[in-house]
C-alpha atoms as a PDB file:
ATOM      1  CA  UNK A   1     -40.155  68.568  -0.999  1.00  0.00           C
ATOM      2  CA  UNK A   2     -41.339  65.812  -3.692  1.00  0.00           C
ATOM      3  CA  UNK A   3     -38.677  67.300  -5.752  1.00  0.00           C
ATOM      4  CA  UNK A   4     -35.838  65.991  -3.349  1.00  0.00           C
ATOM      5  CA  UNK A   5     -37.615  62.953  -3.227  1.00  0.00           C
ATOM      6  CA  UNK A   6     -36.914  62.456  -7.137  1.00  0.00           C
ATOM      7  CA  UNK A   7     -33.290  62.980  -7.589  1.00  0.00           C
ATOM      8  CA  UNK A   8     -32.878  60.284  -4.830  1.00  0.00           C
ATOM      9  CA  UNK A   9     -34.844  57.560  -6.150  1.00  0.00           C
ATOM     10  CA  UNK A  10     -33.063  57.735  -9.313  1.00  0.00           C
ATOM     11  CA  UNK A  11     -29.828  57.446  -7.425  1.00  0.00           C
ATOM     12  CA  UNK A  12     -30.544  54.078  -6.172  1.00  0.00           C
ATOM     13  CA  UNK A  13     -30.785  51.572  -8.873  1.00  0.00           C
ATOM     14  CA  UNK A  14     -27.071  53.400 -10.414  1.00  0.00           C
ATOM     15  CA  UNK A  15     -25.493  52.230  -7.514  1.00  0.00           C
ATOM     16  CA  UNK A  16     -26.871  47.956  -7.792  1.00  0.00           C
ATOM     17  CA  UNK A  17     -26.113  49.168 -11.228  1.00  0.00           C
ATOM     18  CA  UNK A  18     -22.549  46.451 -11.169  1.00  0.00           C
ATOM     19  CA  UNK A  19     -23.904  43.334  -9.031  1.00  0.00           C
ATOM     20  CA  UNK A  20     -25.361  41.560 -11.696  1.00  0.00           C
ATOM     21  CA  UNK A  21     -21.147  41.839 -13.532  1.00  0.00           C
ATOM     22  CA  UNK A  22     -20.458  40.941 -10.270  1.00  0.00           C
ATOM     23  CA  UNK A  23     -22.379  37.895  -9.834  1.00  0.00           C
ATOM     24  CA  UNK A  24     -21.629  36.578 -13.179  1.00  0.00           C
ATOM     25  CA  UNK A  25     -17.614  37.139 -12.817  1.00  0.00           C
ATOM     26  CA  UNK A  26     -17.926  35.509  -9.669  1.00  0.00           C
ATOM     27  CA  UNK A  27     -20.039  32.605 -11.010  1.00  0.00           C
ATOM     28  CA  UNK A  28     -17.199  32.174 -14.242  1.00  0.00           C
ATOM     29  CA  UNK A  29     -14.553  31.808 -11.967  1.00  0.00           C
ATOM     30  CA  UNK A  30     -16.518  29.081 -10.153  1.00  0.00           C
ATOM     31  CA  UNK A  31     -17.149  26.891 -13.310  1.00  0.00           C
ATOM     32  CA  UNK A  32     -13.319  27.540 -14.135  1.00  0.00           C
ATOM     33  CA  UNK A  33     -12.222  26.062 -10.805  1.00  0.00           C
ATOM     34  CA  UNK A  34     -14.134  23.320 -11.415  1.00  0.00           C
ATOM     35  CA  UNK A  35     -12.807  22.442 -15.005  1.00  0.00           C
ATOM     36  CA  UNK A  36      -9.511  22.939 -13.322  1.00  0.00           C
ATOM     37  CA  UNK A  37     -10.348  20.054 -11.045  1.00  0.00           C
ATOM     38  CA  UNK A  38     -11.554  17.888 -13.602  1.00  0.00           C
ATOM     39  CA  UNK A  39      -8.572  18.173 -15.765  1.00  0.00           C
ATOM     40  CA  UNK A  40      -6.378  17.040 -12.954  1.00  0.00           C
ATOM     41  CA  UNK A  41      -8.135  14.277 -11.613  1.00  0.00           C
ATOM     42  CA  UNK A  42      -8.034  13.269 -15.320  1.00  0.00           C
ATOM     43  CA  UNK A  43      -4.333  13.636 -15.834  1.00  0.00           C
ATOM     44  CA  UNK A  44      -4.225  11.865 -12.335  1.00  0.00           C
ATOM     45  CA  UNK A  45      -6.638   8.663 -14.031  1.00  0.00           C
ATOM     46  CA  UNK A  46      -4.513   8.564 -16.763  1.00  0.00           C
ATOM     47  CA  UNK A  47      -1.075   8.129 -14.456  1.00  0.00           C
ATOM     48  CA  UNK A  48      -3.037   5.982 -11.930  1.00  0.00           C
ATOM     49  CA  UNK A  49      -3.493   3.317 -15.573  1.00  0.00           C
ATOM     50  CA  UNK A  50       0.458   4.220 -16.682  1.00  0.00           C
ATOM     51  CA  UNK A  51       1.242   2.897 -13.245  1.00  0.00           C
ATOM     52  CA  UNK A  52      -0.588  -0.022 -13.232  1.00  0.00           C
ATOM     53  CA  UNK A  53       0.635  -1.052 -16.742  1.00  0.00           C
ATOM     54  CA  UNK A  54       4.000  -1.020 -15.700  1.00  0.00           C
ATOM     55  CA  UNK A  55       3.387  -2.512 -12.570  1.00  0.00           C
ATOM     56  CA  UNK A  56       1.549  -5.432 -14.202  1.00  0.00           C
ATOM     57  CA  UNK A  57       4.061  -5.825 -16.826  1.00  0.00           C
ATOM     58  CA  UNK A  58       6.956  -5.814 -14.385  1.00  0.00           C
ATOM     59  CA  UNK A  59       4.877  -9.253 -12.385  1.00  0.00           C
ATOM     60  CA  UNK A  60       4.805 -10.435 -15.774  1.00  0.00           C
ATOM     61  CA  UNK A  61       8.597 -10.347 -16.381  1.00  0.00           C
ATOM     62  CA  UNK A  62       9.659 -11.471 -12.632  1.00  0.00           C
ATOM     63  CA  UNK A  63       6.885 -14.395 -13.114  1.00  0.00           C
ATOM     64  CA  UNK A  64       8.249 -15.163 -16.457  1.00  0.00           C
ATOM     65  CA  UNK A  65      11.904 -15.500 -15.189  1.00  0.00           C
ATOM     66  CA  UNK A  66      10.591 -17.606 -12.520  1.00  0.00           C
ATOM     67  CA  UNK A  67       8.650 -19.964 -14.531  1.00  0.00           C
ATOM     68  CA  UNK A  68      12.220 -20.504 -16.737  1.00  0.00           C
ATOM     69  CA  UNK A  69      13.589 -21.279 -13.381  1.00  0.00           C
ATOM     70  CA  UNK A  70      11.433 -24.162 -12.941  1.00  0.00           C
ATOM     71  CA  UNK A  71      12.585 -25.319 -16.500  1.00  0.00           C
ATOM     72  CA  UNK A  72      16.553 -24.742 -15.860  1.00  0.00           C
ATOM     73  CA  UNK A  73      19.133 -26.867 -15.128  1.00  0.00           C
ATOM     74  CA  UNK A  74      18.931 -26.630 -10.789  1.00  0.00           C
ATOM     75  CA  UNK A  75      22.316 -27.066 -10.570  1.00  0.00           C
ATOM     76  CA  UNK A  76      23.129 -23.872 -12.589  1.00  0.00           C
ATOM     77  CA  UNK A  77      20.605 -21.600 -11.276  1.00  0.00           C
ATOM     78  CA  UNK A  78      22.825 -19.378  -9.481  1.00  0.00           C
ATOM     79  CA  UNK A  79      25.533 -19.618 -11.643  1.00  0.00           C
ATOM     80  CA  UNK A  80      23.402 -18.359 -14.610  1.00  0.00           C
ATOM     81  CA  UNK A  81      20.303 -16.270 -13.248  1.00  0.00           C
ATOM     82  CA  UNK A  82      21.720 -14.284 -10.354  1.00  0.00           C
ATOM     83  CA  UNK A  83      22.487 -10.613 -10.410  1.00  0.00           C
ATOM     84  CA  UNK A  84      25.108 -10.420 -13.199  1.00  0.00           C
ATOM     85  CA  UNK A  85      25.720 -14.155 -13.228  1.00  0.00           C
ATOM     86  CA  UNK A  86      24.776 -15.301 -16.456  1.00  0.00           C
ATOM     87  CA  UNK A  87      23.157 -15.201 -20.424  1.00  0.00           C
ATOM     88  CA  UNK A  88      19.583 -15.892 -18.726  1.00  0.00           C
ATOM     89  CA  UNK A  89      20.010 -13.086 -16.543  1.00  0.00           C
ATOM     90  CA  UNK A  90      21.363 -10.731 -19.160  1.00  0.00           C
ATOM     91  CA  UNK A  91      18.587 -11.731 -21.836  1.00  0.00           C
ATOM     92  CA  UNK A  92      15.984 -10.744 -19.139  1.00  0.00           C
ATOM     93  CA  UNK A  93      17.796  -7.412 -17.775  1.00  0.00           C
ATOM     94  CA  UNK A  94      17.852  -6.227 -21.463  1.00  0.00           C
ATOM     95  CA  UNK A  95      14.141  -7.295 -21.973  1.00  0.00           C
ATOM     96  CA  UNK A  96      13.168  -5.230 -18.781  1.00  0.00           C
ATOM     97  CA  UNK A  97      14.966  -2.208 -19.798  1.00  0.00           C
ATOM     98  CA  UNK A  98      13.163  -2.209 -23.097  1.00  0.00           C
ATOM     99  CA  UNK A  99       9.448  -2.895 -21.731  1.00  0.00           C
ATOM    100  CA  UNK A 100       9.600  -0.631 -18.367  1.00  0.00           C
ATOM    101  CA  UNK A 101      10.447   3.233 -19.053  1.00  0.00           C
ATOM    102  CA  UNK A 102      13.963   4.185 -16.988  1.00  0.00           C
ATOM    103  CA  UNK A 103      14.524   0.675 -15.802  1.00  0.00           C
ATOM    104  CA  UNK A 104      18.058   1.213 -17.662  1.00  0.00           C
ATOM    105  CA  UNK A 105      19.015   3.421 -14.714  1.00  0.00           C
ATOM    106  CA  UNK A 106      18.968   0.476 -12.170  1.00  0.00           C
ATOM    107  CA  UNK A 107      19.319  -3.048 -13.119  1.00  0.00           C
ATOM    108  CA  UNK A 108      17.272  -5.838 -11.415  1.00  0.00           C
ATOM    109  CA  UNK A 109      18.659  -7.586  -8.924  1.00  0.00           C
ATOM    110  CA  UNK A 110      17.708 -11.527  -9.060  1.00  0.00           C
ATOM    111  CA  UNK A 111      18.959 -13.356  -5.158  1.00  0.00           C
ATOM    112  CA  UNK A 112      19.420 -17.323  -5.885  1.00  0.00           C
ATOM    113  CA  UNK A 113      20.297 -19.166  -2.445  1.00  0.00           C
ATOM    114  CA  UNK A 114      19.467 -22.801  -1.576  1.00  0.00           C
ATOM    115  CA  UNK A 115      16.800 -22.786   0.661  1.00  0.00           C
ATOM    116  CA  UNK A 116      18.035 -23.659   4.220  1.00  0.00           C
ATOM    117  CA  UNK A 117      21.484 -23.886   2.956  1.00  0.00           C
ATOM    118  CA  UNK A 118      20.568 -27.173   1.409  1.00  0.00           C
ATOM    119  CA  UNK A 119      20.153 -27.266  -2.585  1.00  0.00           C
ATOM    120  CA  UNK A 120      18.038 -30.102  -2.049  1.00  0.00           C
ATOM    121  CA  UNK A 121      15.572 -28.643  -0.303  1.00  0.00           C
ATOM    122  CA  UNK A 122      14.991 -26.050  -3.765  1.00  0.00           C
ATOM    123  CA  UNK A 123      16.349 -22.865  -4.316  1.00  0.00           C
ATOM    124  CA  UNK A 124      14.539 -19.228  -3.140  1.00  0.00           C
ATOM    125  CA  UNK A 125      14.913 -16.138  -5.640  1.00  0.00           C
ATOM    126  CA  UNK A 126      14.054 -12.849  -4.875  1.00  0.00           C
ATOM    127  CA  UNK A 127      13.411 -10.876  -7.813  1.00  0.00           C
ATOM    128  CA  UNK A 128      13.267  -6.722  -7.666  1.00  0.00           C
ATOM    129  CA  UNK A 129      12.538  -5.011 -10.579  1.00  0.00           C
ATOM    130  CA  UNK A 130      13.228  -0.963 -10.728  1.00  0.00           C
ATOM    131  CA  UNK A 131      11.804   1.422 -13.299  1.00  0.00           C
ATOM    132  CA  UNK A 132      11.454   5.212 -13.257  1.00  0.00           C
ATOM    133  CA  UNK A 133       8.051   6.669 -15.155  1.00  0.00           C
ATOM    134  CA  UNK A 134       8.857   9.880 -16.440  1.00  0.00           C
ATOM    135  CA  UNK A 135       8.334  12.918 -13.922  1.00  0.00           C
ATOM    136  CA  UNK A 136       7.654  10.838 -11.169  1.00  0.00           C
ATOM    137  CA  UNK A 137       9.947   8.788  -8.573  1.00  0.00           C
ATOM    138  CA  UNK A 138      11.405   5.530  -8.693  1.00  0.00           C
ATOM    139  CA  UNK A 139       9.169   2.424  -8.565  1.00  0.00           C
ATOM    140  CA  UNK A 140       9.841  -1.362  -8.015  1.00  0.00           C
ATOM    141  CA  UNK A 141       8.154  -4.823  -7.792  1.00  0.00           C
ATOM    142  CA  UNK A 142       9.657  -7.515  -5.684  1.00  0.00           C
ATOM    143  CA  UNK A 143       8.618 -11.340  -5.829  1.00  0.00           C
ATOM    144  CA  UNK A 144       9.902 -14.177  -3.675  1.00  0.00           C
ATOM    145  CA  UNK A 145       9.364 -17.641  -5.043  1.00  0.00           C
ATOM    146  CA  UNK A 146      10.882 -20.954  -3.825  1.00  0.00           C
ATOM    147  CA  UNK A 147      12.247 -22.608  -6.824  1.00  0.00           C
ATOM    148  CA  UNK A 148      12.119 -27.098  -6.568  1.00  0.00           C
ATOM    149  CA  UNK A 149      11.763 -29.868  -8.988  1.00  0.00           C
ATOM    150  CA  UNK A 150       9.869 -32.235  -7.919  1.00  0.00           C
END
């Protein structure tokens, strides 16, 4: 009888023989998951700052054209910084396309109407600005600013 007992008891520790490969396979793919998800939430950082740079930069250039608004001739506003209109207008279309990445695909469209139908009363512009980051969708700022002398 004690020699049936033997054979048995050696039996048992070849079968728990693969847990241990097991657990550490198991454990690998864990830590690989989780590099995974660090690598994309750091590819999503770094898009989340590309974003915000070109948002920033496209307040910057709507802000800018506004500010040589308030400089212009009021008389000529519409005639030289609405959509198409004039130099002004095509000096800052070309600078957008150069400082905002697929902005060349749709131009920015710059509204000039006298406020309350009375040129007197100031001008408002609306300013939209389009760009397209590479692999993702198009983007756009829009401004509204009422343009006066005083």
């Amino acid at each position: 009888m004690k020699m049936s007992a033997r054979p048995h008891a050696r039996n048992a520790p070849a079968r728990q023989r693969g847990s241990f490969l097991l657990e550490a396979l198991i454990a690998s793919l864990i830590v690989a998951f989780g590099i995974l998800g660090l690598v994309g939430l750091q590819a999503r950082a770094i898009q989340n700052v590309d974003d915000a740079q070109y948002r920033s930069e496209a307040a910057f250039l709507a802000n800018d054209l506004i500010g040589r608004m308030w400089t212009w001739d009021q008389t000529a506003l519409q005639a030289d910084f609405a959509t198409g209109a004039g130099t002004p207008y095509t000096d800052f279309r070309t600078l957008v396309r150069r400082r905002l990445p697929g902005a060349a695909l749709k131009d920015p469209t710059v509204t000039v109407a006298p406020r309350f139908g009375d040129p007197s009363m100031g001008y408002e512009v609306v300013i939209t600005i389009f760009w397209n980051p590479p692999g993702d969708v198009e983007h756009n700022y829009l401004t509204a600013a009422t343009v006066k002398l005083n």
